[in-house]
PDB file of N, CA and C in Angstrom:
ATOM      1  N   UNK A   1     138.627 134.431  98.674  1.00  0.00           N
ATOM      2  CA  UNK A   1     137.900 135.123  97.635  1.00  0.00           C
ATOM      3  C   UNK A   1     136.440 134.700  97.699  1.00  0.00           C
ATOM      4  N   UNK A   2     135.454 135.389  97.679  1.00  0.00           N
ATOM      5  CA  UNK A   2     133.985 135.442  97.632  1.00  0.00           C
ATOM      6  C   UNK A   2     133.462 135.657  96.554  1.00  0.00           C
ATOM      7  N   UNK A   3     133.171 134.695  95.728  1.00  0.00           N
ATOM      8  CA  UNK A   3     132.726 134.906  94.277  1.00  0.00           C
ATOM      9  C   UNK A   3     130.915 135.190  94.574  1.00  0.00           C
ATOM     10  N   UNK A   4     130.635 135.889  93.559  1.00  0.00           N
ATOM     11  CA  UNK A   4     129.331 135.683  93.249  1.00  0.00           C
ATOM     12  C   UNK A   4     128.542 136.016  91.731  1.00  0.00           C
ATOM     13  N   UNK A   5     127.307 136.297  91.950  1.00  0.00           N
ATOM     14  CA  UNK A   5     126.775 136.704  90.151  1.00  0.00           C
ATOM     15  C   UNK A   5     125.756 137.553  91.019  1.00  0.00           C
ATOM     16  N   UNK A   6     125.985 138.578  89.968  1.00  0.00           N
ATOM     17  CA  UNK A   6     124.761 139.670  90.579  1.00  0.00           C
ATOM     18  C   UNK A   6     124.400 140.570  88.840  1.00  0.00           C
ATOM     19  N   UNK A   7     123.121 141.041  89.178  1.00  0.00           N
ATOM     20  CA  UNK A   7     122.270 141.521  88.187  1.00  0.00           C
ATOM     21  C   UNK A   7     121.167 141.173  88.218  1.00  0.00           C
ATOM     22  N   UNK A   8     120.414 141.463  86.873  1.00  0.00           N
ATOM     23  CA  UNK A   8     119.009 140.996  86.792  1.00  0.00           C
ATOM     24  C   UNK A   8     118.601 139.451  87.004  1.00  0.00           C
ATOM     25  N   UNK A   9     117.916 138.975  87.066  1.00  0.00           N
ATOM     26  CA  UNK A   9     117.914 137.518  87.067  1.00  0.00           C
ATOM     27  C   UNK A   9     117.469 137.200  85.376  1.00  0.00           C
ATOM     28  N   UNK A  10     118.544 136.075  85.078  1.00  0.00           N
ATOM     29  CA  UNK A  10     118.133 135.811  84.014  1.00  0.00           C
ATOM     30  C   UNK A  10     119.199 136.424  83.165  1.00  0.00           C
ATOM     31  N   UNK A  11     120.456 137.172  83.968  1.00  0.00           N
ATOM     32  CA  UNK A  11     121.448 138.281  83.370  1.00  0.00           C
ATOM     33  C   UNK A  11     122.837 138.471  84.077  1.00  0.00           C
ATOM     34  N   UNK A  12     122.259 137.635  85.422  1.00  0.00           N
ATOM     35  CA  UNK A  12     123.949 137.505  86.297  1.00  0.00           C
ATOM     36  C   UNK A  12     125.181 137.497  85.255  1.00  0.00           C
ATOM     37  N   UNK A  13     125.888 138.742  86.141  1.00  0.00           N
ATOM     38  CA  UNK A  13     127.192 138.669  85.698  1.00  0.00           C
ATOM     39  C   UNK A  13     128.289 138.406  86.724  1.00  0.00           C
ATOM     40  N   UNK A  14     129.324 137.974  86.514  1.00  0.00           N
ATOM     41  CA  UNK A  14     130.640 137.225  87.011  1.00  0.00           C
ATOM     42  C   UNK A  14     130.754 138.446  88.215  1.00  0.00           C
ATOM     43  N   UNK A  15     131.386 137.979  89.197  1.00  0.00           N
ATOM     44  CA  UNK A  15     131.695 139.282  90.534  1.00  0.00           C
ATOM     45  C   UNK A  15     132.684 138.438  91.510  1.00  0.00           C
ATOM     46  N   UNK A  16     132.788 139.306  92.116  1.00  0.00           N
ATOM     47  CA  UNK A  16     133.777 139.035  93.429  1.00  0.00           C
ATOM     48  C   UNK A  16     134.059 140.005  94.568  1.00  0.00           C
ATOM     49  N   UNK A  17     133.950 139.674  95.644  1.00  0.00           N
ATOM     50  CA  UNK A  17     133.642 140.525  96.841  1.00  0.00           C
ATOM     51  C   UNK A  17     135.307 140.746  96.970  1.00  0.00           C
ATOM     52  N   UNK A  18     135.940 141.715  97.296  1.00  0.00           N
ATOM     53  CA  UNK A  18     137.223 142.121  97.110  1.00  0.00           C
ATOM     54  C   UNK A  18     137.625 142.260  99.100  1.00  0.00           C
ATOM     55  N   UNK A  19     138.675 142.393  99.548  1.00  0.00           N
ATOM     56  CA  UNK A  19     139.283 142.156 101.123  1.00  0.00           C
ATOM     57  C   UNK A  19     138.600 143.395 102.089  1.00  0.00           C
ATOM     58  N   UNK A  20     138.203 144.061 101.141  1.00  0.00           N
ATOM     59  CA  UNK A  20     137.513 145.741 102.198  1.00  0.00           C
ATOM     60  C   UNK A  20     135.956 145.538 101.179  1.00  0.00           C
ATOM     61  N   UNK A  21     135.760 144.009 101.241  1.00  0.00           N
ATOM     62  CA  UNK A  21     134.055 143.975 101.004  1.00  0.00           C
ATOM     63  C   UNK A  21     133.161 144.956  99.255  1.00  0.00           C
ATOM     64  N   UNK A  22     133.736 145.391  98.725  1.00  0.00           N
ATOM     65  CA  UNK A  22     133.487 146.064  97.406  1.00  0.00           C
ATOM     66  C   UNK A  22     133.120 144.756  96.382  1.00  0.00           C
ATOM     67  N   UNK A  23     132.162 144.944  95.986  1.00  0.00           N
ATOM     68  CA  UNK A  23     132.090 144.330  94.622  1.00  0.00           C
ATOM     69  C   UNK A  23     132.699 144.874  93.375  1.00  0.00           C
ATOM     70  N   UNK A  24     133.707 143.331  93.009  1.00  0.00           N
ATOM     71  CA  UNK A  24     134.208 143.695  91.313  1.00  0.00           C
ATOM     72  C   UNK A  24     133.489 142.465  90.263  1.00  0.00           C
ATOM     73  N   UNK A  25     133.503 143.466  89.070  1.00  0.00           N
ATOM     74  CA  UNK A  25     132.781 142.705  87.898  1.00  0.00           C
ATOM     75  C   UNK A  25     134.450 141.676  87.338  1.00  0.00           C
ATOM     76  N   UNK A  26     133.670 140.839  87.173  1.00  0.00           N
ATOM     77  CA  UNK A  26     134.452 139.596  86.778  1.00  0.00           C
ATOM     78  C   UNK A  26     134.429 139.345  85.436  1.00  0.00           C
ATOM     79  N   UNK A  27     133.641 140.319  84.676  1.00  0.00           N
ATOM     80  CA  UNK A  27     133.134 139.775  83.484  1.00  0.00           C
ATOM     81  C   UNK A  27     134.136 139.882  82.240  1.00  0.00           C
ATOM     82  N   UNK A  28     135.295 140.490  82.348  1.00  0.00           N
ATOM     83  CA  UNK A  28     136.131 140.556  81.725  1.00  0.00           C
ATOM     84  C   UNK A  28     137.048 139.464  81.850  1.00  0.00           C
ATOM     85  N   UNK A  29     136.866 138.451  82.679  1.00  0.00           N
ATOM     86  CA  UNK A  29     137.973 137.602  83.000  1.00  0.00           C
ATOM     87  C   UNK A  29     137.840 136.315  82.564  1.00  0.00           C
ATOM     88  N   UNK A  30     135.946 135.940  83.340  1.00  0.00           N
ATOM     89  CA  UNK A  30     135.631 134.742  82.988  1.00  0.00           C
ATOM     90  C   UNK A  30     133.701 135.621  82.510  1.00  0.00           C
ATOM     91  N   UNK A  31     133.128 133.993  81.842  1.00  0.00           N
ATOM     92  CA  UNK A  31     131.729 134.235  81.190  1.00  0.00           C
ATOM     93  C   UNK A  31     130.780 134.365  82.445  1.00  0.00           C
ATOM     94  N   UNK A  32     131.088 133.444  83.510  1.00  0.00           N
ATOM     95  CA  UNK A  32     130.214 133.434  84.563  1.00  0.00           C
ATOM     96  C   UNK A  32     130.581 132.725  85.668  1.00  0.00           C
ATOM     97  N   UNK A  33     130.046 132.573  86.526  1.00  0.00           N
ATOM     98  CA  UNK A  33     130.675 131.667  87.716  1.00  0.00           C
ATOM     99  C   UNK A  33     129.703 130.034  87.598  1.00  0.00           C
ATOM    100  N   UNK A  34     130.287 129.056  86.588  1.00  0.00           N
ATOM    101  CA  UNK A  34     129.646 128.222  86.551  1.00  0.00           C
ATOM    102  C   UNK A  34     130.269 127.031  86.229  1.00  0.00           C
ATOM    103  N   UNK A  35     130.119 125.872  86.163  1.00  0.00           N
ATOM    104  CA  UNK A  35     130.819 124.607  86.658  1.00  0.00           C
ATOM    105  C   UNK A  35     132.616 124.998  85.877  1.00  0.00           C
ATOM    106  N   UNK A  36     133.138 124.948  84.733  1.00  0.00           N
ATOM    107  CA  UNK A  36     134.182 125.485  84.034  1.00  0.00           C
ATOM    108  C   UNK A  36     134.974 126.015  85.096  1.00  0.00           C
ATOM    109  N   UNK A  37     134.657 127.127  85.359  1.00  0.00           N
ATOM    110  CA  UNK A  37     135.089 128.095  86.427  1.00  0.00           C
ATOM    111  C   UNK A  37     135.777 127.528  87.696  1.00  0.00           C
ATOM    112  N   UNK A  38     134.534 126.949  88.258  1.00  0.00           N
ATOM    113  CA  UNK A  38     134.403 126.349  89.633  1.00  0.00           C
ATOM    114  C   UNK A  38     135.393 125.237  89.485  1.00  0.00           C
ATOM    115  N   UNK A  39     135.775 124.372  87.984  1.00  0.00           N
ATOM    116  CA  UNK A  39     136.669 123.371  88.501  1.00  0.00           C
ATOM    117  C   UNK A  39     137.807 123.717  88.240  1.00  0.00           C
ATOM    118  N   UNK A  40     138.271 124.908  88.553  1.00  0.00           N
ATOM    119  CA  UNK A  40     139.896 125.137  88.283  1.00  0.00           C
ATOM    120  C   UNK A  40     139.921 126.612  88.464  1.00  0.00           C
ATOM    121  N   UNK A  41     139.995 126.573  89.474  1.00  0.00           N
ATOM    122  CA  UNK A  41     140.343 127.968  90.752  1.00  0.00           C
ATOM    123  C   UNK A  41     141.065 129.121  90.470  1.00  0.00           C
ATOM    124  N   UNK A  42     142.455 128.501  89.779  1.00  0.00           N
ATOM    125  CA  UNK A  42     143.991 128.625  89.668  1.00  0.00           C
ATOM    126  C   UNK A  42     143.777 130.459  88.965  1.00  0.00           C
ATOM    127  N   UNK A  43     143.165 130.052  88.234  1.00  0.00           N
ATOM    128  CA  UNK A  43     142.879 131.775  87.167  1.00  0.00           C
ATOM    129  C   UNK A  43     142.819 132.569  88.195  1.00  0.00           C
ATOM    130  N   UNK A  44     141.268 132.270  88.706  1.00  0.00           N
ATOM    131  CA  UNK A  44     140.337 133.256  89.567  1.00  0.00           C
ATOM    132  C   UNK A  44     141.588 133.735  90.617  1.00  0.00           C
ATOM    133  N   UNK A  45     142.337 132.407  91.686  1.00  0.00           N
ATOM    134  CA  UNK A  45     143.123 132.332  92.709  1.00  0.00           C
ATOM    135  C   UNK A  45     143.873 133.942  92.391  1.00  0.00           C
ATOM    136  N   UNK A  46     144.901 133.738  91.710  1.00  0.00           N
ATOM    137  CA  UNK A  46     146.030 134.413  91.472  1.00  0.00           C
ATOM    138  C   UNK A  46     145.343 135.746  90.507  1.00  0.00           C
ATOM    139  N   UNK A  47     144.092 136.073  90.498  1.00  0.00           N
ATOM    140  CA  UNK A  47     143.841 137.586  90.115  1.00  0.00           C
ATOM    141  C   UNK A  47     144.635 138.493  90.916  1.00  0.00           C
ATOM    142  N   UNK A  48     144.627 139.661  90.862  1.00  0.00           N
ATOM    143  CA  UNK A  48     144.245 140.629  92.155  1.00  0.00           C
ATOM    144  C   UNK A  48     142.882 141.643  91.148  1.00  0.00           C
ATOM    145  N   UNK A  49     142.607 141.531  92.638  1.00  0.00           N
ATOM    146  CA  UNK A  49     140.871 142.197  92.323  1.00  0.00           C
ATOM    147  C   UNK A  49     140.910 143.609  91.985  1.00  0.00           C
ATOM    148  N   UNK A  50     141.485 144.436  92.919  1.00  0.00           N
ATOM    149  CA  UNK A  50     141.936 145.521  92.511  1.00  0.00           C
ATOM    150  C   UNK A  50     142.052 146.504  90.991  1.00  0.00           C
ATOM    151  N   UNK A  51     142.253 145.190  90.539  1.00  0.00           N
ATOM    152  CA  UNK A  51     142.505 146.055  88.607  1.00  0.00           C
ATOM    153  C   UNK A  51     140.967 145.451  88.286  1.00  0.00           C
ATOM    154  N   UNK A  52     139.933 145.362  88.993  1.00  0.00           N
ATOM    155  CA  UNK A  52     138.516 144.493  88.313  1.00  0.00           C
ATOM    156  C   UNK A  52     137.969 146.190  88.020  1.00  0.00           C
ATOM    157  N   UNK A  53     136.784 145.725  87.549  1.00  0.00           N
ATOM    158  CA  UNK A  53     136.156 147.219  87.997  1.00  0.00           C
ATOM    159  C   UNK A  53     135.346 146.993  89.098  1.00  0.00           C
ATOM    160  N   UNK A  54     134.902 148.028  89.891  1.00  0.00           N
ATOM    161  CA  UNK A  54     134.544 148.075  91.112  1.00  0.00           C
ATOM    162  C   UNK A  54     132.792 148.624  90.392  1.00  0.00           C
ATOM    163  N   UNK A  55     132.151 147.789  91.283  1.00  0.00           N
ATOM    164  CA  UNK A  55     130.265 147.973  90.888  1.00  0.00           C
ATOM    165  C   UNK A  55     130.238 149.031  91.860  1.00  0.00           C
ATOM    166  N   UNK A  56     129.597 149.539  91.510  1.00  0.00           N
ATOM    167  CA  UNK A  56     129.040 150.677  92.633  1.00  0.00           C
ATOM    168  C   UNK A  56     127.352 150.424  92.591  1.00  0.00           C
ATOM    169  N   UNK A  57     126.958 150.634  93.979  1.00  0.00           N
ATOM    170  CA  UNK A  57     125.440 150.645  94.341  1.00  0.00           C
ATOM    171  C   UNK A  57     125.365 149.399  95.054  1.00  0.00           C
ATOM    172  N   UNK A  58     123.962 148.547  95.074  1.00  0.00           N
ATOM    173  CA  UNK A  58     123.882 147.392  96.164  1.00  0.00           C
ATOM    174  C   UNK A  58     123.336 146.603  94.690  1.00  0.00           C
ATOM    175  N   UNK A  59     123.329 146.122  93.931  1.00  0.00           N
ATOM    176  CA  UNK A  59     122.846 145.235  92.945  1.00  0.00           C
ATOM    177  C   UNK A  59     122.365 143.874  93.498  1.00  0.00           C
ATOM    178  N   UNK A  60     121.382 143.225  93.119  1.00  0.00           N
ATOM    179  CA  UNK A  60     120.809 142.229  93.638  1.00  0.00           C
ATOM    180  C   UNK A  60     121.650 140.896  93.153  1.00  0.00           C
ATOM    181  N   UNK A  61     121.965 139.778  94.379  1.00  0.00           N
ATOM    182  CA  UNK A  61     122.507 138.825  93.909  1.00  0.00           C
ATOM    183  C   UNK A  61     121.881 137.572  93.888  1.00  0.00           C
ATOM    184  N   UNK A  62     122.454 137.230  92.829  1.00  0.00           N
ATOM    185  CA  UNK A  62     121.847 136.256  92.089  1.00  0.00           C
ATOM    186  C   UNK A  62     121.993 134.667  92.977  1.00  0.00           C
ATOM    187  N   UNK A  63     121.927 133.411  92.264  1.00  0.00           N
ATOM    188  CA  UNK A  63     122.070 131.892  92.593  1.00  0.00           C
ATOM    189  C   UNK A  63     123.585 131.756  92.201  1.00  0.00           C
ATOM    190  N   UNK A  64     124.315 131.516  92.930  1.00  0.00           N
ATOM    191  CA  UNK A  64     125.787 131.424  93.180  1.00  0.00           C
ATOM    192  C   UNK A  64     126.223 130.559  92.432  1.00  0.00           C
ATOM    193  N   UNK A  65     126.058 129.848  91.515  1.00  0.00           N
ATOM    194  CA  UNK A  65     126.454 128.947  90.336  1.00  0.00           C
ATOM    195  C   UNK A  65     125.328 129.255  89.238  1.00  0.00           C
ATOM    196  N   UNK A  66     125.743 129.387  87.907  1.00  0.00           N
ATOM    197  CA  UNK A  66     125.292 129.949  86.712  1.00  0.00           C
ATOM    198  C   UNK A  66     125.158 128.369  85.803  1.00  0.00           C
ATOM    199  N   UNK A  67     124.506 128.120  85.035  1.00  0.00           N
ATOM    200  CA  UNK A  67     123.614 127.332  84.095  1.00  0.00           C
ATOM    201  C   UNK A  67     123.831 125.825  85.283  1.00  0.00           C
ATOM    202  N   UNK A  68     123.237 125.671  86.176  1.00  0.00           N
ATOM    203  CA  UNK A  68     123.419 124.068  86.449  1.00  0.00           C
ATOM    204  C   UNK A  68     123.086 122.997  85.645  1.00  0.00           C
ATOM    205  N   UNK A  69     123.171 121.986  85.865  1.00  0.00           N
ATOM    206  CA  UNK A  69     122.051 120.973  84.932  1.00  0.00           C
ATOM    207  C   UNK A  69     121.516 120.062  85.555  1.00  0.00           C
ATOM    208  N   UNK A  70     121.298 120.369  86.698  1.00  0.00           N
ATOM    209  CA  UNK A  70     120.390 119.623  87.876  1.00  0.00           C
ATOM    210  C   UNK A  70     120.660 120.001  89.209  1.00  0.00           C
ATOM    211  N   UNK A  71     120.060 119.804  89.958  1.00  0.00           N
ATOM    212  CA  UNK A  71     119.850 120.298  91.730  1.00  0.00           C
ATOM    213  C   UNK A  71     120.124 118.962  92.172  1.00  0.00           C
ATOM    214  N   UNK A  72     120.722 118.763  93.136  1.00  0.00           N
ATOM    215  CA  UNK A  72     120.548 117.207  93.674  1.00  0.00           C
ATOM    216  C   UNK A  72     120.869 117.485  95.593  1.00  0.00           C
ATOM    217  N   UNK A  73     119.642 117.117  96.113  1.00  0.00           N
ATOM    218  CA  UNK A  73     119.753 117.155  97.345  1.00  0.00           C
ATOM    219  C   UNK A  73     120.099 116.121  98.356  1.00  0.00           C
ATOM    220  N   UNK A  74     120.177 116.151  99.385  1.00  0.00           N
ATOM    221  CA  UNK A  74     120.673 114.571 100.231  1.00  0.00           C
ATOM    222  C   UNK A  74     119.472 115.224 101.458  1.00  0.00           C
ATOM    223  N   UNK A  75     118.812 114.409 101.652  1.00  0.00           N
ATOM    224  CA  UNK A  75     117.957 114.349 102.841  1.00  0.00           C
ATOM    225  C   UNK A  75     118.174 113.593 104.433  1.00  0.00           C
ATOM    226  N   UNK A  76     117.667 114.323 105.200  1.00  0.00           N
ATOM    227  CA  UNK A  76     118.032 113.529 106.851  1.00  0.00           C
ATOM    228  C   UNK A  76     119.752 113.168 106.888  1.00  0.00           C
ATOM    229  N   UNK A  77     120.199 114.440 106.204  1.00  0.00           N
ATOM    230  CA  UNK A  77     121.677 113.901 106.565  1.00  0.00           C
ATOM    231  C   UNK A  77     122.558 114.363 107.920  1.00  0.00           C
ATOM    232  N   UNK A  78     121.873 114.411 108.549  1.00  0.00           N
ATOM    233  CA  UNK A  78     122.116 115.081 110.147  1.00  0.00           C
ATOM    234  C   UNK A  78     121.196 114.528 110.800  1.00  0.00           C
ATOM    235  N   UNK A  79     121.978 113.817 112.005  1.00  0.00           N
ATOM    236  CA  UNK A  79     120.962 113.204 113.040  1.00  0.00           C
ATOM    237  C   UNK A  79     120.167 114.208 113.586  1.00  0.00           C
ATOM    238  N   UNK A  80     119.905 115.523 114.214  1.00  0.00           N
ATOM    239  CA  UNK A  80     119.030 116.199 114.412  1.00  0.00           C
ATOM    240  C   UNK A  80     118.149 116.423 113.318  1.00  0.00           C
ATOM    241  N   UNK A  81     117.982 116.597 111.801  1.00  0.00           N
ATOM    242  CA  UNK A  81     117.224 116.643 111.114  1.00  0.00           C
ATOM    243  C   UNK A  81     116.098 115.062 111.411  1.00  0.00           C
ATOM    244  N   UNK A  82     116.954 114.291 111.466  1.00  0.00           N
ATOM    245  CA  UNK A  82     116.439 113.061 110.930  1.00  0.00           C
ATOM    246  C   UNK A  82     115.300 113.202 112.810  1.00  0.00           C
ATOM    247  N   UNK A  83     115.973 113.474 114.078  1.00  0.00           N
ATOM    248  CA  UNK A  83     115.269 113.410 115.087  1.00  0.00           C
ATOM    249  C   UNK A  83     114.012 114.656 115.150  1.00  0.00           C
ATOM    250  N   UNK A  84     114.341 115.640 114.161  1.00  0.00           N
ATOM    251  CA  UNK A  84     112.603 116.224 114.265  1.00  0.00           C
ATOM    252  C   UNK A  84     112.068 115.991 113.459  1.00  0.00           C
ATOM    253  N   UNK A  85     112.466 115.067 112.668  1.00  0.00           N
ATOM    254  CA  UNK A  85     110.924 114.651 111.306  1.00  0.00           C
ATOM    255  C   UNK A  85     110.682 113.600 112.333  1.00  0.00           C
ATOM    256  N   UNK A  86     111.357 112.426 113.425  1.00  0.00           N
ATOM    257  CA  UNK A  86     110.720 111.756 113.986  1.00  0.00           C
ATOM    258  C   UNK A  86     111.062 110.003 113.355  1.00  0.00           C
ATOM    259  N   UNK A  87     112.458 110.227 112.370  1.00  0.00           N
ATOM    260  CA  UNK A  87     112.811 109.013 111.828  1.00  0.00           C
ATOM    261  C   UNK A  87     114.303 108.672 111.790  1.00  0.00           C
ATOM    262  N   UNK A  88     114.677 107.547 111.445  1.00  0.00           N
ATOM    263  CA  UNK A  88     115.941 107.080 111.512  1.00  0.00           C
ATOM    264  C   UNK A  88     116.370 107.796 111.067  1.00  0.00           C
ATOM    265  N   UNK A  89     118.029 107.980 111.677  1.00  0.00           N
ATOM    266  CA  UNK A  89     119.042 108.141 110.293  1.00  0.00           C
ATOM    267  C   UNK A  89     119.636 107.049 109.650  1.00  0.00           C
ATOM    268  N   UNK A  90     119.261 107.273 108.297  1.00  0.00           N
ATOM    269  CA  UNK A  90     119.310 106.539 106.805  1.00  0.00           C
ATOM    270  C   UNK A  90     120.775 105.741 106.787  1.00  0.00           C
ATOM    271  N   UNK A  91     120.785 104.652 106.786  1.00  0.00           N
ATOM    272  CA  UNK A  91     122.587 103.890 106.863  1.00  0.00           C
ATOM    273  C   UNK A  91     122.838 104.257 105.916  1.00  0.00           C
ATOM    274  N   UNK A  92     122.128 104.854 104.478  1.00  0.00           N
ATOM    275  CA  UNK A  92     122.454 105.522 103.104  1.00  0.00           C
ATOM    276  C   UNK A  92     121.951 106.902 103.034  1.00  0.00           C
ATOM    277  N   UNK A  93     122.242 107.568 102.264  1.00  0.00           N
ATOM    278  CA  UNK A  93     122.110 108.726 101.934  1.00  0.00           C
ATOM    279  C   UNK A  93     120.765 109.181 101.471  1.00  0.00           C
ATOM    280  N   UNK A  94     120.030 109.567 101.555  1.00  0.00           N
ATOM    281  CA  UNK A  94     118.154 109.962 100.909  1.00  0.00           C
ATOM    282  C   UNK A  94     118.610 110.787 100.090  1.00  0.00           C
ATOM    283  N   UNK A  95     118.549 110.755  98.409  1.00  0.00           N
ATOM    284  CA  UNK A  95     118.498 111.572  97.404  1.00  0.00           C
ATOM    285  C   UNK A  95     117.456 111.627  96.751  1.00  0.00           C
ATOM    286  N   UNK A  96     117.543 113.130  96.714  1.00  0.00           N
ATOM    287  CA  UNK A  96     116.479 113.435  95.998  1.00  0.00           C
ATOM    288  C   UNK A  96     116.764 114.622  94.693  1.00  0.00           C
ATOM    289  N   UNK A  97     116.423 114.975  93.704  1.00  0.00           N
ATOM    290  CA  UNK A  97     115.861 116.296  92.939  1.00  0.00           C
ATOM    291  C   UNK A  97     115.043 117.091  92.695  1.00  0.00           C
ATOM    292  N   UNK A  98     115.484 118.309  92.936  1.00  0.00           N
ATOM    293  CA  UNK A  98     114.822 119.458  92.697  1.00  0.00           C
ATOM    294  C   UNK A  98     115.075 120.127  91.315  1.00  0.00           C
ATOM    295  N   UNK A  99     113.829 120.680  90.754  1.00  0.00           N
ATOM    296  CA  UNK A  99     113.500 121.520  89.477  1.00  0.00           C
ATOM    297  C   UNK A  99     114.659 122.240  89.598  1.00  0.00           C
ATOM    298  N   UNK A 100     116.036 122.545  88.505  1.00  0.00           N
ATOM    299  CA  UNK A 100     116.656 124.033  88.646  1.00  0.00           C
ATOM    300  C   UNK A 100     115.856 125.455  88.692  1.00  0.00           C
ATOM    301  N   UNK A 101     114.823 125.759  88.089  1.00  0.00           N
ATOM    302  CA  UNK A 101     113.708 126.222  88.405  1.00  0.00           C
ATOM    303  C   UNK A 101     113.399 127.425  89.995  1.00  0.00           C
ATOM    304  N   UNK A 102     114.181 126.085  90.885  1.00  0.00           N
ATOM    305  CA  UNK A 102     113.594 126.358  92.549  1.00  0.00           C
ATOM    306  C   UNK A 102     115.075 127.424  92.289  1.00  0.00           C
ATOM    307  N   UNK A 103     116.160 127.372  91.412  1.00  0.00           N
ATOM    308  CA  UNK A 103     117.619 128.030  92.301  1.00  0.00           C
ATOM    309  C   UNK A 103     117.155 129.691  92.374  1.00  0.00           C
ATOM    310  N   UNK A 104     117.257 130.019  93.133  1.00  0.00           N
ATOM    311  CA  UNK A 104     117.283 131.650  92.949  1.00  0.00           C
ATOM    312  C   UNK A 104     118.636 132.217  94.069  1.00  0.00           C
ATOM    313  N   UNK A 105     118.380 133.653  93.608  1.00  0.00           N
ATOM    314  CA  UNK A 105     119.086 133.959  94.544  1.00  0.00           C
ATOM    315  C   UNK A 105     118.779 134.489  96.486  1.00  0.00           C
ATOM    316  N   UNK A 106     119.548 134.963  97.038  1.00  0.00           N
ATOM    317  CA  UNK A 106     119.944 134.736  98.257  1.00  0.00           C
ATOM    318  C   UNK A 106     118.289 135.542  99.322  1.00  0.00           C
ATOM    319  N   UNK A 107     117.971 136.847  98.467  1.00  0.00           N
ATOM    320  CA  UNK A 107     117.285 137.877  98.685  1.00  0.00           C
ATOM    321  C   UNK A 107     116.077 137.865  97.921  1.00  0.00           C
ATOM    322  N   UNK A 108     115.720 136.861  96.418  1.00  0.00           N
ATOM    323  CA  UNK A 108     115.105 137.132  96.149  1.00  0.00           C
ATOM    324  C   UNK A 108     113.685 136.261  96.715  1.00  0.00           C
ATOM    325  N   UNK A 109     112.592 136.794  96.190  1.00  0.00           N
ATOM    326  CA  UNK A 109     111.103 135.674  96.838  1.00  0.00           C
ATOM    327  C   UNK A 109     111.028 134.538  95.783  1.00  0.00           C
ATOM    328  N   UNK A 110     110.313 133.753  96.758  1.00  0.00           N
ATOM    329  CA  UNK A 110     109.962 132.249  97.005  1.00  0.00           C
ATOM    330  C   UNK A 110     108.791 132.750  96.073  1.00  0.00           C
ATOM    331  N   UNK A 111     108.803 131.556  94.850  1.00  0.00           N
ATOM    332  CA  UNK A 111     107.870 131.620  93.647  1.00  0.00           C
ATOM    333  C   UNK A 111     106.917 130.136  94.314  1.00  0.00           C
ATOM    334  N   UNK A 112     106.141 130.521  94.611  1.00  0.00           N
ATOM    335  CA  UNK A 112     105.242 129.117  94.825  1.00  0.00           C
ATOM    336  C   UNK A 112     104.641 128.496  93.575  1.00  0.00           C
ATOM    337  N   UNK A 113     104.660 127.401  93.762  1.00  0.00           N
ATOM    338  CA  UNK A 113     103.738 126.851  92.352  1.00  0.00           C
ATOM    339  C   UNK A 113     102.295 126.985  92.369  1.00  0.00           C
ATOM    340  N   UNK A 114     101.521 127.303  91.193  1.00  0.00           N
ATOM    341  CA  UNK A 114     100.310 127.314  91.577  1.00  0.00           C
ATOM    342  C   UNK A 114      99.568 126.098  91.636  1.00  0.00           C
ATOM    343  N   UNK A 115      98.787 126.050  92.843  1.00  0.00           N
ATOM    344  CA  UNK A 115      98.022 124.900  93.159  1.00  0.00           C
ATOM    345  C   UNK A 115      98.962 124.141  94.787  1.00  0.00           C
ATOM    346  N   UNK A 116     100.043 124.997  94.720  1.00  0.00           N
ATOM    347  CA  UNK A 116     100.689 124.165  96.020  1.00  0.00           C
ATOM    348  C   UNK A 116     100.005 124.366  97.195  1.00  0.00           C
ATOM    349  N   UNK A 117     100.285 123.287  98.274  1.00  0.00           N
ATOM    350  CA  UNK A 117      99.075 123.475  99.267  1.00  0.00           C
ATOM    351  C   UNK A 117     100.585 123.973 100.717  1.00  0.00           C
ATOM    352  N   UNK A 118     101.401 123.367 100.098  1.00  0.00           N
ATOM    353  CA  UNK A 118     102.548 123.038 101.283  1.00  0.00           C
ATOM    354  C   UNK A 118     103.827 123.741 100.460  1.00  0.00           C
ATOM    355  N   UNK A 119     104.619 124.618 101.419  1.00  0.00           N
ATOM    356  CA  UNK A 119     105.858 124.942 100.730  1.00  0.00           C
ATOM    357  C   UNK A 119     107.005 124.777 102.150  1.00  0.00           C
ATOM    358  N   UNK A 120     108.227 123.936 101.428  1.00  0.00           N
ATOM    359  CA  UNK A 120     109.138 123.229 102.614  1.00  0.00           C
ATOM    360  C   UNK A 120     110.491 123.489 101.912  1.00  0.00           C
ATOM    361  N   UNK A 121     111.307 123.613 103.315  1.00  0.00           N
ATOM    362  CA  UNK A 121     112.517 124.781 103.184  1.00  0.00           C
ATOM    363  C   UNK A 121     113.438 123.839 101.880  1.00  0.00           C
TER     364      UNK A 121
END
């Protein structure tokens, strides 16, 4: 099953990509696709998609998890990463955070901050 949230941003609603690729609205089932959801499968698992309603058109999709409450990244965690910045790999893990702010979705544009001189993937 291929979950996702699609709509306006700021308005994602619950979805799911169905076995012949169709988007269904989820929104009758669950509120959104967000941590709740994500830790207990079992509902979503044993749907059949089929009785969802089916979206019609290409609707824009959203950031694949709904309200986070933090971003948390791991840096140089692959020896090829770590060999083109030109540094070890870390005997620990490099953590870092990012603004929730940065999550968007898959298609949409890169909001730069104003005043940034440098923007990195």
């Amino acid at each position: 099953m291929k979950l996702v949230r699609y709509g306006e941003r700021g308005a994602e609603k619950p979805g799911a990509i169905d076995e012949n690729g169709d988007l269904r609205d989820l929104s009758g089932v669950v509120a959104d696709i967000a941590g709740d959801v994500l830790a207990n499968l079992d509902r979503l698992k044993s749907l059949d998609l089929s009785t969802q309603p089916k979206v019609n058109g290409t609707p824009r999709l959203g950031a694949c998890v709904g309200r986070p409450s933090k971003f948390m990244g791991i840096g140089l965690n692959y020896s090829d990463h770590a060999a083109e910045t030109g540094l070890k790999v870390p005997s620990e893990p490099v953590l870092f955070m990012k603004a929730i702010s940065a999550i968007c979705g898959p298609n949409d544009p890169i909001i730069v901050p104003r005043g940034s001189t440098k923007t990195d993937w």
